[in-house]
N, C-alpha and C. Protein backbone atom coordinates (compact mmCIF):
# COMPACT_ATOMS: atom_id res chain seq x y z
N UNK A 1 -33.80 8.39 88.01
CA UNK A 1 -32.70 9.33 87.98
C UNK A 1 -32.55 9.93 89.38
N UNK A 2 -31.40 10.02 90.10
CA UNK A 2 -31.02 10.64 91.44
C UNK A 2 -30.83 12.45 91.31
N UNK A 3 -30.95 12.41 92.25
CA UNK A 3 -30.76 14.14 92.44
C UNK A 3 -29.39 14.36 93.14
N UNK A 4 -28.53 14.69 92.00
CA UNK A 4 -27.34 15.32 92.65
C UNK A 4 -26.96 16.55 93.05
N UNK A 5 -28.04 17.23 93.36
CA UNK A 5 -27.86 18.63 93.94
C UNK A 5 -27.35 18.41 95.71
N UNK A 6 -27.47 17.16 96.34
CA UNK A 6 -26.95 16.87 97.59
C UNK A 6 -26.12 16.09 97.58
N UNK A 7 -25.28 15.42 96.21
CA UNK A 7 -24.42 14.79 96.19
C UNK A 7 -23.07 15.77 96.34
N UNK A 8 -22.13 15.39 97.52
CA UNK A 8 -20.89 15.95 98.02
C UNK A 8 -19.68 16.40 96.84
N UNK A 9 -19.26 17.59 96.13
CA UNK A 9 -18.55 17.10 95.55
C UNK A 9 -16.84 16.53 95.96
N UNK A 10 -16.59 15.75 95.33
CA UNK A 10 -15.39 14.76 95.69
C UNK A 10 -14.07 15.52 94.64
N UNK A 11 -12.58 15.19 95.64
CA UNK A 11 -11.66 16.02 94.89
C UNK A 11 -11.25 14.53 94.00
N UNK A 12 -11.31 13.51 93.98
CA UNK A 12 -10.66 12.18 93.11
C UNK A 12 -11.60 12.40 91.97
N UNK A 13 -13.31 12.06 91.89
CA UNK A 13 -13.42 12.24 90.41
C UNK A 13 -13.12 13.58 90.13
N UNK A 14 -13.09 14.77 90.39
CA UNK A 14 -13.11 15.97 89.83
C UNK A 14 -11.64 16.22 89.62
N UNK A 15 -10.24 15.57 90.27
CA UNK A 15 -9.17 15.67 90.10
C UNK A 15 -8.61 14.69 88.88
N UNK A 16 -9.63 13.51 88.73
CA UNK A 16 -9.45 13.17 87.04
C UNK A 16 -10.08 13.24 86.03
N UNK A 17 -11.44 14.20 86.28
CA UNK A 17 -11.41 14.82 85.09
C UNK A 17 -10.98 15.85 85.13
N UNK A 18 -10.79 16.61 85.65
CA UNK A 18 -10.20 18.11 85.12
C UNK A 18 -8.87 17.94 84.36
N UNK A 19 -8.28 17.08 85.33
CA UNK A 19 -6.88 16.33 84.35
C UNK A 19 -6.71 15.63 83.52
N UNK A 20 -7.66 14.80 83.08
CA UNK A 20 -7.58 14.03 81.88
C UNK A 20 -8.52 15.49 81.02
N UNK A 21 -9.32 16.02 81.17
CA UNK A 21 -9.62 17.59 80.02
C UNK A 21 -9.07 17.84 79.85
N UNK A 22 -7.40 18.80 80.74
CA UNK A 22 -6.30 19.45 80.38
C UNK A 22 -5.28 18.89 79.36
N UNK A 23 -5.69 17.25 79.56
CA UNK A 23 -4.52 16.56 79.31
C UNK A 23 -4.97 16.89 77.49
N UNK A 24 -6.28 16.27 77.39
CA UNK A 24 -6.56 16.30 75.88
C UNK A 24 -6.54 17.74 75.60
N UNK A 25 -6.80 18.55 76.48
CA UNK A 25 -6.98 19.83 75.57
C UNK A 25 -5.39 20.28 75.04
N UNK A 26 -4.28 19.93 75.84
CA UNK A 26 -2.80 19.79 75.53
C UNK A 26 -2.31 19.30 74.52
N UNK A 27 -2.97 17.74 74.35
CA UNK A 27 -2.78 17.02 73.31
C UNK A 27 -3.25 17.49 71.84
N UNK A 28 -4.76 17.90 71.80
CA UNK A 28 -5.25 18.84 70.99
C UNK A 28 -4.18 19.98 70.39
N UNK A 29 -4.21 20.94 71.30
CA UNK A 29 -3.67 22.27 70.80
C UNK A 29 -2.10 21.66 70.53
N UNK A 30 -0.74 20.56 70.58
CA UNK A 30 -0.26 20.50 70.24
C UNK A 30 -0.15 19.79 68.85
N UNK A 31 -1.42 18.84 68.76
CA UNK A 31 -1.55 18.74 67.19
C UNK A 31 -1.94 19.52 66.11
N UNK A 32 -2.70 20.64 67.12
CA UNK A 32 -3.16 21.98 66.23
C UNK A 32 -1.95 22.51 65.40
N UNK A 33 -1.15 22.80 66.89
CA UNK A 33 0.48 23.38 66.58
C UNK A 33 1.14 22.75 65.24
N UNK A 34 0.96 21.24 65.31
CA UNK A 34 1.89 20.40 63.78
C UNK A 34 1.45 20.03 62.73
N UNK A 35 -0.14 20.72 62.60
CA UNK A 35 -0.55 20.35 60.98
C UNK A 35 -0.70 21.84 60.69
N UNK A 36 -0.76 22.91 61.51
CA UNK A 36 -0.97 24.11 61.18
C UNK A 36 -0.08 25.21 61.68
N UNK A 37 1.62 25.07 61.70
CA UNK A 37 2.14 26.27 62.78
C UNK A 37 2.02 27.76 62.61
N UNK A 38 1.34 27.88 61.31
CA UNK A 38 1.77 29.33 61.57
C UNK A 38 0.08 29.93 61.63
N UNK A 39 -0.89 29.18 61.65
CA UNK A 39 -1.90 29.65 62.25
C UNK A 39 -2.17 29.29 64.13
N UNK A 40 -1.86 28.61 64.23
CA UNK A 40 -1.98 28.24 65.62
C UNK A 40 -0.66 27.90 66.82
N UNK A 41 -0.55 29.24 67.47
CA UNK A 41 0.63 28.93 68.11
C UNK A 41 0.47 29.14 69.69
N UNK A 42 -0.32 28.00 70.49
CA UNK A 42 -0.64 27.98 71.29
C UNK A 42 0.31 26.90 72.38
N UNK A 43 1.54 27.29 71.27
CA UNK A 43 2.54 26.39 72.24
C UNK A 43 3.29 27.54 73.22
N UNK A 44 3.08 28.78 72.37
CA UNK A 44 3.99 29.82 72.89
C UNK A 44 3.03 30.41 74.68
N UNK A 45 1.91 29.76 74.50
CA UNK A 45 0.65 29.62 76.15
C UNK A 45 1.42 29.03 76.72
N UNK A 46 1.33 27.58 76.45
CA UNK A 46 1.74 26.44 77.37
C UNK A 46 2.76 26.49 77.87
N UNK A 47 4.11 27.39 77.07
CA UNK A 47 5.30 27.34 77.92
C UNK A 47 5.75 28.28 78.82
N UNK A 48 5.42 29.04 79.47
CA UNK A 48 5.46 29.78 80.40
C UNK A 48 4.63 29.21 81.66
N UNK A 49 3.63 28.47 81.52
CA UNK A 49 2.72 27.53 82.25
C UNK A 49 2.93 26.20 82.76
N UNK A 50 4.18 25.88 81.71
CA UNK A 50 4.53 24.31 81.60
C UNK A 50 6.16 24.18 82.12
N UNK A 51 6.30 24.44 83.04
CA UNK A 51 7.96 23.98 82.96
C UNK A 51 8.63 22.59 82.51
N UNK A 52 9.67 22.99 81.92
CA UNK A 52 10.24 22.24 81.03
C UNK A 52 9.56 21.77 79.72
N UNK A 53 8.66 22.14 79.33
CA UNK A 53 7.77 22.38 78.39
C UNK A 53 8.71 23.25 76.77
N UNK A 54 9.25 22.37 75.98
CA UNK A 54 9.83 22.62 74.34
C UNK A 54 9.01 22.33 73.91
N UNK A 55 8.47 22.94 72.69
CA UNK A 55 7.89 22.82 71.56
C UNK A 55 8.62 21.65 70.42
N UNK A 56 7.58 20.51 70.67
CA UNK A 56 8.47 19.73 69.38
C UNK A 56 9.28 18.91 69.74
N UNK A 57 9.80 18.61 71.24
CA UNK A 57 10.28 17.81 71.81
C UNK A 57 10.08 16.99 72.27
N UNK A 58 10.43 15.66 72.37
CA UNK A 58 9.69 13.96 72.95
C UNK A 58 9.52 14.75 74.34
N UNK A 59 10.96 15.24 75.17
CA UNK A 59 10.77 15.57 76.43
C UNK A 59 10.22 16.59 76.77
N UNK A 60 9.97 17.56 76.11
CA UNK A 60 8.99 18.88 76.02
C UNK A 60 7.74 18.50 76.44
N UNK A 61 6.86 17.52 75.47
CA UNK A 61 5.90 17.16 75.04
C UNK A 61 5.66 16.15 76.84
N UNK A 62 6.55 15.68 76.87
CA UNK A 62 6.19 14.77 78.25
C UNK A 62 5.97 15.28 79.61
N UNK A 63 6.58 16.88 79.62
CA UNK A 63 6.69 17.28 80.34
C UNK A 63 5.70 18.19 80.86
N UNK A 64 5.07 18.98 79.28
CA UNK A 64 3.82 19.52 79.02
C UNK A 64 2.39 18.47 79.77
N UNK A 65 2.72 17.20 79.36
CA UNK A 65 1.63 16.77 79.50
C UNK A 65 1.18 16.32 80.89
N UNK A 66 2.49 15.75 81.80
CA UNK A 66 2.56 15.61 83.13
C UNK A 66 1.81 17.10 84.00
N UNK A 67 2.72 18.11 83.40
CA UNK A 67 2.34 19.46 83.98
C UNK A 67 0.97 19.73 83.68
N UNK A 68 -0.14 19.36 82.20
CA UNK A 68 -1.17 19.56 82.26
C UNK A 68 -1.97 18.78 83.13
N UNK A 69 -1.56 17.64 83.25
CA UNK A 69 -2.25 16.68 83.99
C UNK A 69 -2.47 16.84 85.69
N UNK A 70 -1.11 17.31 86.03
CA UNK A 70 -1.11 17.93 87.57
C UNK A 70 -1.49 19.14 87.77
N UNK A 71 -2.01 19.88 86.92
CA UNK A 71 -2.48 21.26 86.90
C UNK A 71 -3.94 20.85 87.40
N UNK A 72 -4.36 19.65 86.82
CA UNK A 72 -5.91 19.52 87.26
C UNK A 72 -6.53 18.81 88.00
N UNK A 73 -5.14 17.92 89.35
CA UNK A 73 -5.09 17.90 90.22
C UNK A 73 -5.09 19.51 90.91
N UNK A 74 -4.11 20.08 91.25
CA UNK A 74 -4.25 21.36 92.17
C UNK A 74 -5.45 21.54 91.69
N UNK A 75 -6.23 22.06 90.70
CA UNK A 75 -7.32 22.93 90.76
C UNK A 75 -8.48 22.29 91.88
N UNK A 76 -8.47 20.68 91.82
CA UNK A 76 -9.39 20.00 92.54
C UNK A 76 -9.40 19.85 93.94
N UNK A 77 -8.08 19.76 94.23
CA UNK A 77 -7.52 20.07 95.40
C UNK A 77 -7.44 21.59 96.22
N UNK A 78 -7.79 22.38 95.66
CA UNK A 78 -7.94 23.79 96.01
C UNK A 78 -9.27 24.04 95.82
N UNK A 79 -10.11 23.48 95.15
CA UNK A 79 -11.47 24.19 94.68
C UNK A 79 -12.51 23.47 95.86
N UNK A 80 -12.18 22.11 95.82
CA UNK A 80 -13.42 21.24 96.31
C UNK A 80 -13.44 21.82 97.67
N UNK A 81 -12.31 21.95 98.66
CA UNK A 81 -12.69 22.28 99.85
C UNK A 81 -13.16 23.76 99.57
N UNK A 82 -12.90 24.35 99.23
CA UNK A 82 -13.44 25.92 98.78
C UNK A 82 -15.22 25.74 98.47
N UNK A 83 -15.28 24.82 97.47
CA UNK A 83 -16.50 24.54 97.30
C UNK A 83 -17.19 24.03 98.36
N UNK A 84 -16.77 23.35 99.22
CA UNK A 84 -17.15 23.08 100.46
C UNK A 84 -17.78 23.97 101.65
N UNK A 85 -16.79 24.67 101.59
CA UNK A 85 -16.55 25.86 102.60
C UNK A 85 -17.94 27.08 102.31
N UNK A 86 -17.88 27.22 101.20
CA UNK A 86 -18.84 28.80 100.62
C UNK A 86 -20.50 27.66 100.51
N UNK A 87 -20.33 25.97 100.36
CA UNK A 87 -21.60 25.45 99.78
C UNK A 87 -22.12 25.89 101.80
N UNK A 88 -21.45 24.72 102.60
CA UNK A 88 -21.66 25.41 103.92
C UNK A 88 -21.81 26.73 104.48
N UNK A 89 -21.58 27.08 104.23
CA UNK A 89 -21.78 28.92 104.31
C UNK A 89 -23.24 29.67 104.05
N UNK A 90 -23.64 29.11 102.41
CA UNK A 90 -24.53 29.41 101.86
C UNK A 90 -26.04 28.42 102.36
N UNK A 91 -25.59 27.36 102.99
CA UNK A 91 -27.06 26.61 103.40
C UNK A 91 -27.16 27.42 104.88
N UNK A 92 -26.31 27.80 106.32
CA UNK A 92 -26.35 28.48 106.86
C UNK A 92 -26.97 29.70 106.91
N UNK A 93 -26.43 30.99 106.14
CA UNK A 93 -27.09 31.73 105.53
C UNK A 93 -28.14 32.48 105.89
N UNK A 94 -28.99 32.95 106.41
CA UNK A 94 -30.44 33.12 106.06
C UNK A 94 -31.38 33.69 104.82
N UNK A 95 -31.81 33.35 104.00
CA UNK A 95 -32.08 33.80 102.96
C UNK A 95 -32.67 35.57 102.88
């Protein structure tokens, strides 16, 4: 087993999983939404978050999911060099 405590983190795998998570967690909470609407209405989240994002719509639904999916691009793209930046920082440092 390797030690990935010095392995670099990278924005490509971390930009598809975070996006393929969002994507299912999207997919999820909109099936939540259609076997159960009046307990679970976590469509009324997604659309303020999701542009062009309808509830219940082929193009809603496509649009939701693109937008979840590129949501977890940016996060990877904003975080990793961040993570970068503070991991460098912190080996510098002096304890």
């Amino acid at each position: 087993m390797s030690d990935s405590s010095n392995t670099p983190l990278r924005i490509t795998p971390l930009g598809f999983t975070l996006s393929t998570f969002l994507l299912i967690t999207f997919v999820i909470c909109v099936g939540f939404g259609m076997l159960a609407p009046q307990q679970f209405h976590m469509h009324e989240a997604w659309a303020p978050l999701l542009p062009g994002f309808e509830w219940l719509t082929p193009a809603g639904f496509l649009f939701g999911a693109v937008g979840a999916f590129a949501y977890g691009w940016f996060i990877a793209v904003v975080f990793v060099p961040l993570h970068r930046f503070f991991h460098r920082q912190s080996q510098q440092a002096p304890d």
